[in-house]
PDB file of N, CA and C in Angstrom:
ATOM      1  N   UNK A   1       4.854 -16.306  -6.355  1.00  0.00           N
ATOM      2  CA  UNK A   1       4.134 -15.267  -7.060  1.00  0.00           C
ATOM      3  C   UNK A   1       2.642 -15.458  -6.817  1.00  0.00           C
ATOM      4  N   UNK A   2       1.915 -14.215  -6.536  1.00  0.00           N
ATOM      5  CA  UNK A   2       0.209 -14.411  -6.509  1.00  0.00           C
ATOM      6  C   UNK A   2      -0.117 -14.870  -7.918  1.00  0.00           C
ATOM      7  N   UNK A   3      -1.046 -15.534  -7.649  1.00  0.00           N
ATOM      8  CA  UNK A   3      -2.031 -15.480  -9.133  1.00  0.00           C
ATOM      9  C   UNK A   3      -3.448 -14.707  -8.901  1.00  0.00           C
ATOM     10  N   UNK A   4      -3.533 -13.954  -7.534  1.00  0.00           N
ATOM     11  CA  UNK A   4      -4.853 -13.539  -8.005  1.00  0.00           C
ATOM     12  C   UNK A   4      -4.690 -12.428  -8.960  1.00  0.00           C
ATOM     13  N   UNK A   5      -6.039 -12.098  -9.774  1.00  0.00           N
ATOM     14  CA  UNK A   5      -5.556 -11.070 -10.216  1.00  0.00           C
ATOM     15  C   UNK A   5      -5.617  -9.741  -9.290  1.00  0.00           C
ATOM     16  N   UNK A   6      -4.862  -8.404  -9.325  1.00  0.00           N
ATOM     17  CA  UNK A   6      -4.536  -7.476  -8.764  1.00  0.00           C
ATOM     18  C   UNK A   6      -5.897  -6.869  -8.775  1.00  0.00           C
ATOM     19  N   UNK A   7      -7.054  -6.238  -9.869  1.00  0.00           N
ATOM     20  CA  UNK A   7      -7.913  -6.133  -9.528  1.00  0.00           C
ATOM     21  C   UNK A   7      -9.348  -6.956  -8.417  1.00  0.00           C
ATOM     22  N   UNK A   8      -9.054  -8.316  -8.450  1.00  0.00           N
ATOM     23  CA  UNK A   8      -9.967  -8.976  -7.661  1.00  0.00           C
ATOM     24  C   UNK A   8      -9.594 -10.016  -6.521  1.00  0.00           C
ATOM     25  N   UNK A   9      -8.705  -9.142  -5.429  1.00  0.00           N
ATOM     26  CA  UNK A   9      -8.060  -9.531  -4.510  1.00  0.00           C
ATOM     27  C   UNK A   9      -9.177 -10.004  -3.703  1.00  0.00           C
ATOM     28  N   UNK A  10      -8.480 -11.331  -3.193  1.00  0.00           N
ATOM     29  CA  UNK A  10      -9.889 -11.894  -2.116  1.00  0.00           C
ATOM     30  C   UNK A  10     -11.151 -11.140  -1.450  1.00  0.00           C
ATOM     31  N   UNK A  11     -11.616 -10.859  -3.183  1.00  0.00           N
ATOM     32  CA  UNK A  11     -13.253 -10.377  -2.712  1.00  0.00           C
ATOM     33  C   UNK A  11     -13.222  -8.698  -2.973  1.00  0.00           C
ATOM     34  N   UNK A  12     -12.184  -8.412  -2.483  1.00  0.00           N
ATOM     35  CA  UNK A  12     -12.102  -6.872  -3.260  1.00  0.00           C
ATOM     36  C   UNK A  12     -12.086  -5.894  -4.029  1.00  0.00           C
ATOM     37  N   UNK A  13     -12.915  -5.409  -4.925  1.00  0.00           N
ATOM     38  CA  UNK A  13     -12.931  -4.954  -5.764  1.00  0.00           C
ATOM     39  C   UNK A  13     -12.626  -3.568  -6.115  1.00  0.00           C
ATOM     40  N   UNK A  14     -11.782  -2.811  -6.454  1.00  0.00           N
ATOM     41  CA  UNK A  14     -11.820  -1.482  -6.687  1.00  0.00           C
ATOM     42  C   UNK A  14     -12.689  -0.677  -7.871  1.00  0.00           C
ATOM     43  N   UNK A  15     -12.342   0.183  -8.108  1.00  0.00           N
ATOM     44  CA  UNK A  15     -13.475   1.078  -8.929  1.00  0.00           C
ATOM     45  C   UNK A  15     -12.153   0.714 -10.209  1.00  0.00           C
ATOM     46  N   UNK A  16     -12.908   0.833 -11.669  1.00  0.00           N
ATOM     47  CA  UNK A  16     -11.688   1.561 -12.766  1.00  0.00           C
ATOM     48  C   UNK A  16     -11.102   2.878 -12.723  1.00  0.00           C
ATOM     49  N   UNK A  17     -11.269   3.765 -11.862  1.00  0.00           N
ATOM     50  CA  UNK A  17     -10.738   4.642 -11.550  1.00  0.00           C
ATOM     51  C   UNK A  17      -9.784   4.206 -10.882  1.00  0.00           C
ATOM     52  N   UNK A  18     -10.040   4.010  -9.582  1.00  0.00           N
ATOM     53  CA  UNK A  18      -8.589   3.332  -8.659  1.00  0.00           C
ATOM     54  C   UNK A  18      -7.784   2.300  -9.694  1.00  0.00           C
ATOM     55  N   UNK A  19      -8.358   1.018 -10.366  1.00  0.00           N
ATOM     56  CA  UNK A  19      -7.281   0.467 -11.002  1.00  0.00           C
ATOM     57  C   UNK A  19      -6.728   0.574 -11.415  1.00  0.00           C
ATOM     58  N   UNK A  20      -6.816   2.148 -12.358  1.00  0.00           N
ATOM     59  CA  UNK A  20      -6.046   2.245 -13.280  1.00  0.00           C
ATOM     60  C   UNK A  20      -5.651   3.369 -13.524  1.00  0.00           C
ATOM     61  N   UNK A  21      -5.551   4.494 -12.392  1.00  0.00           N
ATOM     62  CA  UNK A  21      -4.390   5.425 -11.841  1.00  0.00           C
ATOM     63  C   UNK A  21      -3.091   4.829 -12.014  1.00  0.00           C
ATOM     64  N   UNK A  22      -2.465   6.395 -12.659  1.00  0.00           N
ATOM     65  CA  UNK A  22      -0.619   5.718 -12.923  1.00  0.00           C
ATOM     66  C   UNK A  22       0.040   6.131 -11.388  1.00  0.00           C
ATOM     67  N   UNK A  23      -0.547   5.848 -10.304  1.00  0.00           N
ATOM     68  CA  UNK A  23       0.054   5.710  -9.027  1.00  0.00           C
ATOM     69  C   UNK A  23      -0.536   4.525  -7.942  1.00  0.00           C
ATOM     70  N   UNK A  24       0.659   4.277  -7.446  1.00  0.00           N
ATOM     71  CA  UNK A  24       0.323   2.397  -7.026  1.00  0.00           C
ATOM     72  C   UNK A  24      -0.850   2.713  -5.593  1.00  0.00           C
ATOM     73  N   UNK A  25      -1.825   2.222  -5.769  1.00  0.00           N
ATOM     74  CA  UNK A  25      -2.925   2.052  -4.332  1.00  0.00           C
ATOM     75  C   UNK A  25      -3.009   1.020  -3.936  1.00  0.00           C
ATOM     76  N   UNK A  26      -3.014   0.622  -2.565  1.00  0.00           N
ATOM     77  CA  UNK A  26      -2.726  -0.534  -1.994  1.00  0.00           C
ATOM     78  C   UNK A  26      -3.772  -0.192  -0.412  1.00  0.00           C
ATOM     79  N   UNK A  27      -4.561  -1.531  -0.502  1.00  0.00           N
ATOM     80  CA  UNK A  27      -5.696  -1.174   0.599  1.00  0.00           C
ATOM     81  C   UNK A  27      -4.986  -2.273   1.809  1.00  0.00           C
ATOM     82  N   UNK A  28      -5.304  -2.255   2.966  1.00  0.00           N
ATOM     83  CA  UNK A  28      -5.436  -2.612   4.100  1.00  0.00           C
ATOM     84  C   UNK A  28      -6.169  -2.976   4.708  1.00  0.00           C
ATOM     85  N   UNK A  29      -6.054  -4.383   5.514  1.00  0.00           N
ATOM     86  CA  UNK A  29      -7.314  -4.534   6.750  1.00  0.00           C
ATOM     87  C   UNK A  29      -6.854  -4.067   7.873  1.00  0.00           C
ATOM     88  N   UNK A  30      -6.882  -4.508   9.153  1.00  0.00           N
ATOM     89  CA  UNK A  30      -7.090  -3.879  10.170  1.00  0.00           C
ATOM     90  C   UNK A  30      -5.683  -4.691  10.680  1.00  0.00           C
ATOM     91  N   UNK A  31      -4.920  -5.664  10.071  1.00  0.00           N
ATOM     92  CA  UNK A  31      -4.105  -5.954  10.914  1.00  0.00           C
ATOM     93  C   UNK A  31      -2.570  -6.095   9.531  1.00  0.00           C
ATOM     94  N   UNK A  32      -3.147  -4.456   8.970  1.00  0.00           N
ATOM     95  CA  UNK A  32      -2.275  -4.458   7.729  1.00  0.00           C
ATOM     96  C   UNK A  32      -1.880  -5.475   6.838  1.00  0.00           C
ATOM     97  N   UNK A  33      -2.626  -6.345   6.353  1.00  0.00           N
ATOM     98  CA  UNK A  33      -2.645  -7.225   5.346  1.00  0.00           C
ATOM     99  C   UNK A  33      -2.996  -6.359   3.893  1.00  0.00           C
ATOM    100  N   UNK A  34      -2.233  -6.929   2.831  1.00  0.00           N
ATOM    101  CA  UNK A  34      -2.511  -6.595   1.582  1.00  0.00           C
ATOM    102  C   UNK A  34      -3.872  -7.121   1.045  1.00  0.00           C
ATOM    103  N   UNK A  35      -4.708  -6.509   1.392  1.00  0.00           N
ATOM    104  CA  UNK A  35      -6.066  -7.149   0.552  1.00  0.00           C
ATOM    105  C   UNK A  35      -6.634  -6.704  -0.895  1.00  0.00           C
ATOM    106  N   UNK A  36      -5.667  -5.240  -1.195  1.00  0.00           N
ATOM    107  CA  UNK A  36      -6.371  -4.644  -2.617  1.00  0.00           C
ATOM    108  C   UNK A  36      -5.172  -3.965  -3.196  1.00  0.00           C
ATOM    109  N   UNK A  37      -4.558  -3.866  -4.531  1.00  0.00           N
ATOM    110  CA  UNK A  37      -3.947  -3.600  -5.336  1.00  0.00           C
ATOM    111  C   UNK A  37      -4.611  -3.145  -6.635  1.00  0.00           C
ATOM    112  N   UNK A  38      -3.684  -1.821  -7.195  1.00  0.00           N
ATOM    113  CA  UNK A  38      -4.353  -1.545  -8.057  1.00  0.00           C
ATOM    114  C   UNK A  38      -3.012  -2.205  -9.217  1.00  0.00           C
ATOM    115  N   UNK A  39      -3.443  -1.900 -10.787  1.00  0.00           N
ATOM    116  CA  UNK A  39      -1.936  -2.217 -11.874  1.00  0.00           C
ATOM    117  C   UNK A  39      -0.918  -1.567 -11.418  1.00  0.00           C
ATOM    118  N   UNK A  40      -1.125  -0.293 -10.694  1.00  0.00           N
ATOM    119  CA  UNK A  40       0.408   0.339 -11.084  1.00  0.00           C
ATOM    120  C   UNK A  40       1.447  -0.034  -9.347  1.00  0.00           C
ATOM    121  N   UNK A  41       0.566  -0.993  -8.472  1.00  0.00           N
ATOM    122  CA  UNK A  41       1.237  -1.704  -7.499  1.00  0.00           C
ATOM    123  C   UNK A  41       1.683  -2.884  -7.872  1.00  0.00           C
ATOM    124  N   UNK A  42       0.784  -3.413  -8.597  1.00  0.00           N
ATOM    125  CA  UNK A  42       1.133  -4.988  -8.992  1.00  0.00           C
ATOM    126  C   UNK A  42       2.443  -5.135  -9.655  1.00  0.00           C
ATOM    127  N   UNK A  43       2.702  -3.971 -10.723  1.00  0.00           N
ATOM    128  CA  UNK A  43       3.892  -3.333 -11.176  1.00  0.00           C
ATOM    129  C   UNK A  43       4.647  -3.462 -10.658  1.00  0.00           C
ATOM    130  N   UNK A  44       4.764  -2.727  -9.416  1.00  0.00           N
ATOM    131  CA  UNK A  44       5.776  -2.190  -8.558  1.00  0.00           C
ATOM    132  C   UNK A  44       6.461  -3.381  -7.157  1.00  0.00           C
ATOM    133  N   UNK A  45       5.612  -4.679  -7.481  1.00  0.00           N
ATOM    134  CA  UNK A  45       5.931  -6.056  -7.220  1.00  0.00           C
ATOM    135  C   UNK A  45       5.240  -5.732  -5.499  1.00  0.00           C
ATOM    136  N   UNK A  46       3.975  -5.269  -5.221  1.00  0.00           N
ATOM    137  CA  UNK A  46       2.986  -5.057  -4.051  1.00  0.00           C
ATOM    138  C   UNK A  46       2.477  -6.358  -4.444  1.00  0.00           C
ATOM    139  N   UNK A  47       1.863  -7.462  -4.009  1.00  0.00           N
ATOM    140  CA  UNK A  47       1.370  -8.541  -3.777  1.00  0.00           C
ATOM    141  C   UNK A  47       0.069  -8.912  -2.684  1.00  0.00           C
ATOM    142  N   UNK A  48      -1.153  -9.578  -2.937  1.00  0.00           N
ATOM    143  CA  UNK A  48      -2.124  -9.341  -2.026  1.00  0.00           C
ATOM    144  C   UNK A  48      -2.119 -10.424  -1.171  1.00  0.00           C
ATOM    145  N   UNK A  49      -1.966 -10.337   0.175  1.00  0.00           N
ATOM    146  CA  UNK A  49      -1.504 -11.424   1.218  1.00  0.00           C
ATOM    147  C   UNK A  49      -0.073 -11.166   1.434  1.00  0.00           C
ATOM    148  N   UNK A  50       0.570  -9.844   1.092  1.00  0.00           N
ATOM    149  CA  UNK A  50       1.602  -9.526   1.861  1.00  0.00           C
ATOM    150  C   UNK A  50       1.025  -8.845   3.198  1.00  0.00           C
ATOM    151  N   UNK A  51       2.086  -8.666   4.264  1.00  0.00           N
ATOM    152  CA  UNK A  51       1.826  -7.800   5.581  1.00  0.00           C
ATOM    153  C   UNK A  51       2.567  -6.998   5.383  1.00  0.00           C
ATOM    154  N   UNK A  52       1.708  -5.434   4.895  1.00  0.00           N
ATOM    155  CA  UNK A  52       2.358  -4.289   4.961  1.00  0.00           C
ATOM    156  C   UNK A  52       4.008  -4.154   5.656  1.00  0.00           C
ATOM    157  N   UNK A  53       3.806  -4.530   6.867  1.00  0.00           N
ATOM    158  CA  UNK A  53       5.306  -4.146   8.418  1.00  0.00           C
ATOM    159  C   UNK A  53       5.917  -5.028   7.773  1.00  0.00           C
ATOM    160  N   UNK A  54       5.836  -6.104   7.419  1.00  0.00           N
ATOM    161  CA  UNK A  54       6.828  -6.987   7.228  1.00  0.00           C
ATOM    162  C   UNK A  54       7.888  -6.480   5.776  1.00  0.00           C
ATOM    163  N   UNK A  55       6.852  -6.240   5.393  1.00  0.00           N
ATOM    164  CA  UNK A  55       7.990  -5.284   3.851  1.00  0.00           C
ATOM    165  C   UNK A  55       8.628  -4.129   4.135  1.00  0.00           C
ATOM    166  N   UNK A  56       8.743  -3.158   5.194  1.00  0.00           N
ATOM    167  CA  UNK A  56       9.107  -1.840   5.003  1.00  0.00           C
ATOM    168  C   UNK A  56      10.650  -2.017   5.915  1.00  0.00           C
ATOM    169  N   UNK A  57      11.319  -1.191   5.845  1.00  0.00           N
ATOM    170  CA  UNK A  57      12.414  -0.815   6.629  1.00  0.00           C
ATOM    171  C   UNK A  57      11.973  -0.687   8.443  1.00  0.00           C
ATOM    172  N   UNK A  58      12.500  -1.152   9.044  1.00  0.00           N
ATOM    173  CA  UNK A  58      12.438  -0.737  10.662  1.00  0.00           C
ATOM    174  C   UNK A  58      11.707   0.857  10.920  1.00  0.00           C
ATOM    175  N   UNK A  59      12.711   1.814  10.320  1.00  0.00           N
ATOM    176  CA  UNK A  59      12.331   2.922  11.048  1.00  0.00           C
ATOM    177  C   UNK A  59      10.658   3.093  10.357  1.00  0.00           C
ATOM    178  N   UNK A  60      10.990   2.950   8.710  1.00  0.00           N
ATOM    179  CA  UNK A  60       9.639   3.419   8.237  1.00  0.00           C
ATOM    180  C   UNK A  60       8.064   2.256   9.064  1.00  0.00           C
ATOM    181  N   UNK A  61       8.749   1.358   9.080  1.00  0.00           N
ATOM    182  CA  UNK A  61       7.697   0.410   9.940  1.00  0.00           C
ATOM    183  C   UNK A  61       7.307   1.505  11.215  1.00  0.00           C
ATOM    184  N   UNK A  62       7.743   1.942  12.370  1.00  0.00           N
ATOM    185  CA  UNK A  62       7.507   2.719  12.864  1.00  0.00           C
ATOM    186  C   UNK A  62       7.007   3.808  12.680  1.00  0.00           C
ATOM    187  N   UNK A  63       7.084   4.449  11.895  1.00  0.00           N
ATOM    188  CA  UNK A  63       6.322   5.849  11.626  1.00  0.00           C
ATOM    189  C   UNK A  63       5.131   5.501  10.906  1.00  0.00           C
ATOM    190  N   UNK A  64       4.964   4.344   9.859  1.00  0.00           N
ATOM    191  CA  UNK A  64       3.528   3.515   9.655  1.00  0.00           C
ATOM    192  C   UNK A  64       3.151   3.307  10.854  1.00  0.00           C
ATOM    193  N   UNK A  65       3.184   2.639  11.787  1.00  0.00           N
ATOM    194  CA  UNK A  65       2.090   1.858  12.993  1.00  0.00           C
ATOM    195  C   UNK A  65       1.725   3.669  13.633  1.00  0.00           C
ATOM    196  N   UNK A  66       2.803   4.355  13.572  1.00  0.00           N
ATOM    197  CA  UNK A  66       2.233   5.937  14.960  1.00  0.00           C
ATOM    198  C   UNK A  66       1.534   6.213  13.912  1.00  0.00           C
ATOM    199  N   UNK A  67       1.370   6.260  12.394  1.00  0.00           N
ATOM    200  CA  UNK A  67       0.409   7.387  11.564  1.00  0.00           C
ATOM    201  C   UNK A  67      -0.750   6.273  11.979  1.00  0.00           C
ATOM    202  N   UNK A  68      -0.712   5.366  11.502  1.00  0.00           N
ATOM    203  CA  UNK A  68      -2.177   4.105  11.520  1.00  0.00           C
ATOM    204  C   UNK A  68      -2.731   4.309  12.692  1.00  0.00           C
ATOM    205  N   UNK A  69      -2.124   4.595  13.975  1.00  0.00           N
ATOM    206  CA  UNK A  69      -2.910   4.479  15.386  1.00  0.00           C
ATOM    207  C   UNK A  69      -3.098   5.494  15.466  1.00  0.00           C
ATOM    208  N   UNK A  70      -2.175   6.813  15.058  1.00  0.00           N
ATOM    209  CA  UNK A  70      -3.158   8.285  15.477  1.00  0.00           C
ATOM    210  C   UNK A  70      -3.799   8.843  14.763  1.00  0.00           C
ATOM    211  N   UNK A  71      -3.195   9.510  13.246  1.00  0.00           N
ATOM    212  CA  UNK A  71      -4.657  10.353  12.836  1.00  0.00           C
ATOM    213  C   UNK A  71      -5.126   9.543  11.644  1.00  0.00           C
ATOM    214  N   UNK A  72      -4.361   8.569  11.132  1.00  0.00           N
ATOM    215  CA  UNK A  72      -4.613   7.555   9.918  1.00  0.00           C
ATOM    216  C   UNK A  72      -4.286   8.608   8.404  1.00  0.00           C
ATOM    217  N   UNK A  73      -3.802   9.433   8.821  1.00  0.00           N
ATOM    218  CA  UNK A  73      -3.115   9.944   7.545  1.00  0.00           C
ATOM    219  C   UNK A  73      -1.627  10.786   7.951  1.00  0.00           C
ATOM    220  N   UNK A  74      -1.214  10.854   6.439  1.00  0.00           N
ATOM    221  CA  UNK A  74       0.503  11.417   6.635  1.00  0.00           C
ATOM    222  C   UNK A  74       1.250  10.339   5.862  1.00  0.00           C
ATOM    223  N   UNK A  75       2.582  10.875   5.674  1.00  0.00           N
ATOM    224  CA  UNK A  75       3.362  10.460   4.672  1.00  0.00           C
ATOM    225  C   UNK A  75       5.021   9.847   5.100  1.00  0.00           C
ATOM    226  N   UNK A  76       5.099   9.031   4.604  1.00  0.00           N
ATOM    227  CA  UNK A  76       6.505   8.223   5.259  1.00  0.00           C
ATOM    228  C   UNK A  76       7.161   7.624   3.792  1.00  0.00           C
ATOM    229  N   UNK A  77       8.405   7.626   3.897  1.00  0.00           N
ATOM    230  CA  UNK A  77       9.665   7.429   2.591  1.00  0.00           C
ATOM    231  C   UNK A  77      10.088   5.581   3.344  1.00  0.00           C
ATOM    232  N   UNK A  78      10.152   4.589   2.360  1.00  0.00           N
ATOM    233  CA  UNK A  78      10.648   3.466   2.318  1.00  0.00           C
ATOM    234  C   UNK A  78      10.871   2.536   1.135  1.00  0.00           C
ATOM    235  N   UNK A  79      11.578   1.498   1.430  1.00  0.00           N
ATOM    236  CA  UNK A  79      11.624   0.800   0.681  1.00  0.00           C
ATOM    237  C   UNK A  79      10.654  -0.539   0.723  1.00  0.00           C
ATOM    238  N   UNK A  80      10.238  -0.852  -0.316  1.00  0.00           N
ATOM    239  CA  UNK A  80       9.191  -2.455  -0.178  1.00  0.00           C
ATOM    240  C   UNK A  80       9.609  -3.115  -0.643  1.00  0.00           C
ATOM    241  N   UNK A  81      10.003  -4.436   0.340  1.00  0.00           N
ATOM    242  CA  UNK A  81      10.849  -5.699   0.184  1.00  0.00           C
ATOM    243  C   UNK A  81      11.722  -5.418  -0.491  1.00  0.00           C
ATOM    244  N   UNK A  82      12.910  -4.255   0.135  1.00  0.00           N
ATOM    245  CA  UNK A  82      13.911  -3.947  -0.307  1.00  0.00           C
ATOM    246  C   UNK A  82      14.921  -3.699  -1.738  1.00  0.00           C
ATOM    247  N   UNK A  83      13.719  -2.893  -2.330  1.00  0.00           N
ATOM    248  CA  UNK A  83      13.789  -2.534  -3.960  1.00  0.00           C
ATOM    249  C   UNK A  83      12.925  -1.161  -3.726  1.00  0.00           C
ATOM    250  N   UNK A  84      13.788  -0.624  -4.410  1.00  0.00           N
ATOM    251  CA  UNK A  84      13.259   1.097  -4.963  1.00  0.00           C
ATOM    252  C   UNK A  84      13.294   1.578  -3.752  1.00  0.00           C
ATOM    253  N   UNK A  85      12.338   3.330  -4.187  1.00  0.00           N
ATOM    254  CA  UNK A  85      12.720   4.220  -2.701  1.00  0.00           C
ATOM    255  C   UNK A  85      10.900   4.562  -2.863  1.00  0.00           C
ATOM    256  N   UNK A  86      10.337   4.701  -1.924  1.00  0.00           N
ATOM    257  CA  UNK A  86       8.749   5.068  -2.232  1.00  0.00           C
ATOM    258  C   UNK A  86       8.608   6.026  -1.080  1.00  0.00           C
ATOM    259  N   UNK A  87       7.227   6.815  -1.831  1.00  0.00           N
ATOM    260  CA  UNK A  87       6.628   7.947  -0.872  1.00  0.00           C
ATOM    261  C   UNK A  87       5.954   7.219  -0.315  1.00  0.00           C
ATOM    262  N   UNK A  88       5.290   6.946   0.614  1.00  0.00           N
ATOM    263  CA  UNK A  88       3.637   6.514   0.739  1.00  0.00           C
ATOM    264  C   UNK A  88       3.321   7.786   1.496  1.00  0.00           C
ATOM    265  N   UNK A  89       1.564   7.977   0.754  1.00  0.00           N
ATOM    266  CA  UNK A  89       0.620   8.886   1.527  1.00  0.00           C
ATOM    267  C   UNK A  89      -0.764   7.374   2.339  1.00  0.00           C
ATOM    268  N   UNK A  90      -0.579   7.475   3.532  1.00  0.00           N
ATOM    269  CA  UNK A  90      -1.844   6.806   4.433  1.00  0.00           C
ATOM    270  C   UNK A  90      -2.850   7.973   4.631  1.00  0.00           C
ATOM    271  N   UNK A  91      -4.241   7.420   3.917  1.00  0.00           N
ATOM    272  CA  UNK A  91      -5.303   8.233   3.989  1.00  0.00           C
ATOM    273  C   UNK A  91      -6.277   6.948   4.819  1.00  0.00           C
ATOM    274  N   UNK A  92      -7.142   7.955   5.274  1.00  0.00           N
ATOM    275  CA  UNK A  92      -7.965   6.676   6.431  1.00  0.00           C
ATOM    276  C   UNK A  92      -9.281   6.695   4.691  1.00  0.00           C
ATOM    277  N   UNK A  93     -10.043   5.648   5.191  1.00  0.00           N
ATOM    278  CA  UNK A  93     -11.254   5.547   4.468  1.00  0.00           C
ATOM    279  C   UNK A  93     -12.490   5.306   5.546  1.00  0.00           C
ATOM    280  N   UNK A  94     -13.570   5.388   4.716  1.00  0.00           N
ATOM    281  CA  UNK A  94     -15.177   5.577   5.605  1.00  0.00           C
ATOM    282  C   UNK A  94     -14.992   4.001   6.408  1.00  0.00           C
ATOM    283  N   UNK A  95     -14.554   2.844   6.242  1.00  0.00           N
ATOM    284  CA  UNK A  95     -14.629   1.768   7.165  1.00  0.00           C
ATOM    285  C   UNK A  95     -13.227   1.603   7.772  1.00  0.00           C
ATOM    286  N   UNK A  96     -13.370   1.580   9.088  1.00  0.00           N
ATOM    287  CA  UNK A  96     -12.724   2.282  10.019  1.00  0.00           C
ATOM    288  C   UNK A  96     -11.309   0.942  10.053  1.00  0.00           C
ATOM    289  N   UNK A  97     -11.806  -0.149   9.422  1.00  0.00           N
ATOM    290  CA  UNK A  97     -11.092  -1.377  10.050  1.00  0.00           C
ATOM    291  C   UNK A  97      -9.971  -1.168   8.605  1.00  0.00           C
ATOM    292  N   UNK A  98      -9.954  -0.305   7.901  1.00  0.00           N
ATOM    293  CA  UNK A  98      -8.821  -0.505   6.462  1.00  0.00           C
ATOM    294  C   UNK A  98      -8.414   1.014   6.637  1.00  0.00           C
ATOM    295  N   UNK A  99      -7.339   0.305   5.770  1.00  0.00           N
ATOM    296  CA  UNK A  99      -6.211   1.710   5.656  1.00  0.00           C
ATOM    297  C   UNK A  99      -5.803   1.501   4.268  1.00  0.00           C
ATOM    298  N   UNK A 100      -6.250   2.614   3.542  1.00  0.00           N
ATOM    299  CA  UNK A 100      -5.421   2.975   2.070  1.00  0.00           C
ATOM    300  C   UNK A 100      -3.944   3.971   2.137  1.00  0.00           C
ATOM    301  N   UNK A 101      -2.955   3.412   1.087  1.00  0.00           N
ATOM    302  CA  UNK A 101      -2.273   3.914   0.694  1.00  0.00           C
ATOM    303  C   UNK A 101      -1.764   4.448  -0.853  1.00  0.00           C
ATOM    304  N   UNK A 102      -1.193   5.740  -1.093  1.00  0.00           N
ATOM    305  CA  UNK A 102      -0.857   5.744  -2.406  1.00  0.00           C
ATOM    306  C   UNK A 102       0.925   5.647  -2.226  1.00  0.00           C
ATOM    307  N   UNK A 103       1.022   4.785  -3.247  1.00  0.00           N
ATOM    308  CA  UNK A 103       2.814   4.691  -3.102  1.00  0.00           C
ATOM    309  C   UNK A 103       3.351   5.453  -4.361  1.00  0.00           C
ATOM    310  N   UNK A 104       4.253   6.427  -4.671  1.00  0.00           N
ATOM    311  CA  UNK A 104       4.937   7.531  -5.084  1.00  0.00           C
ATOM    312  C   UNK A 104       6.609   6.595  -5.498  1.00  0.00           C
ATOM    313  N   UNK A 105       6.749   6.578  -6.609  1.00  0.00           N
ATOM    314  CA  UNK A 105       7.994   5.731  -6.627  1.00  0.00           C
ATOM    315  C   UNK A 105       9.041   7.507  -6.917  1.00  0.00           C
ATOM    316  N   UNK A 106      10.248   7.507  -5.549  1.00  0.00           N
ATOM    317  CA  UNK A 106      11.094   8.227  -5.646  1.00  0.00           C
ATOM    318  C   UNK A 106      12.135   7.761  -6.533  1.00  0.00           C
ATOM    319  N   UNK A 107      12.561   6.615  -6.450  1.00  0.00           N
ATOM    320  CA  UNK A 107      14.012   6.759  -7.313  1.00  0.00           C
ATOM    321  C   UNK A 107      14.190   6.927  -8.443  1.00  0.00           C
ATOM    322  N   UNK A 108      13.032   7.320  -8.917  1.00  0.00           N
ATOM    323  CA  UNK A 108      13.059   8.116 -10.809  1.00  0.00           C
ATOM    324  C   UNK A 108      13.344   9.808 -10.513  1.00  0.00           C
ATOM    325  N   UNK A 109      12.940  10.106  -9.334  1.00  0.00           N
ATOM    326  CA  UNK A 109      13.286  11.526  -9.012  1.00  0.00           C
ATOM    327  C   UNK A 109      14.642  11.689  -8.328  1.00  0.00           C
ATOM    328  N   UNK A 110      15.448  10.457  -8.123  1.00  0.00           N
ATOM    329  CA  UNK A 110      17.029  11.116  -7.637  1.00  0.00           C
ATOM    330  C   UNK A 110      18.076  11.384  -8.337  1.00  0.00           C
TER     331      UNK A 110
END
């Protein structure tokens, strides 16, 4: 289990706005590492010093790396570390080397 806390991931800080949206945000470096979590990821058992690819399903791993390398946004359905069903939306941000996501928990909607 991490002990950092979810708001002050190695050095990262989000706004109280981002922390504390009831939808999970989860930031990225450049070689998809978990560097920023907001509460409603930490929730959802997102962890900082996970590797994004390494948690998702095969196919959804794939359709993450083509959205990340071409337009850095768009939306892909998976599971993380194989619990629940999630939306994610990948939106690019102003520093080119991170990638934000919002994660959408589906299996309350099936």
């Amino acid at each position: 289990m991490n002990d950092i806390p979810p708001n002050q991931p190695t050095g990262v800080t989000l706004t109280d706005e981002v922390f504390t949206t009831p939808v999970a945000y989860i930031l990225l470096d450049a070689t998809y590492l978990v560097i920023g979590i907001n509460q409603k990821a930490a929730d959802a058992d997102f962890r900082v010093g996970d590797r994004l690819t390494d948690c998702l399903e095969e196919d959804a791993k794939s359709s993450f790396l083509q959205l990340a390398d071409a337009s850095g946004k768009g939306t892909f359905e998976s599971s993380y570390n194989q619990k629940g069903r999630l939306e994610f939306h990948v939106s690019p941000i102003a520093e080119a080397t991170r990638t934000q996501l919002w994660a959408f928990d589906l299996s309350e909607l099936r």
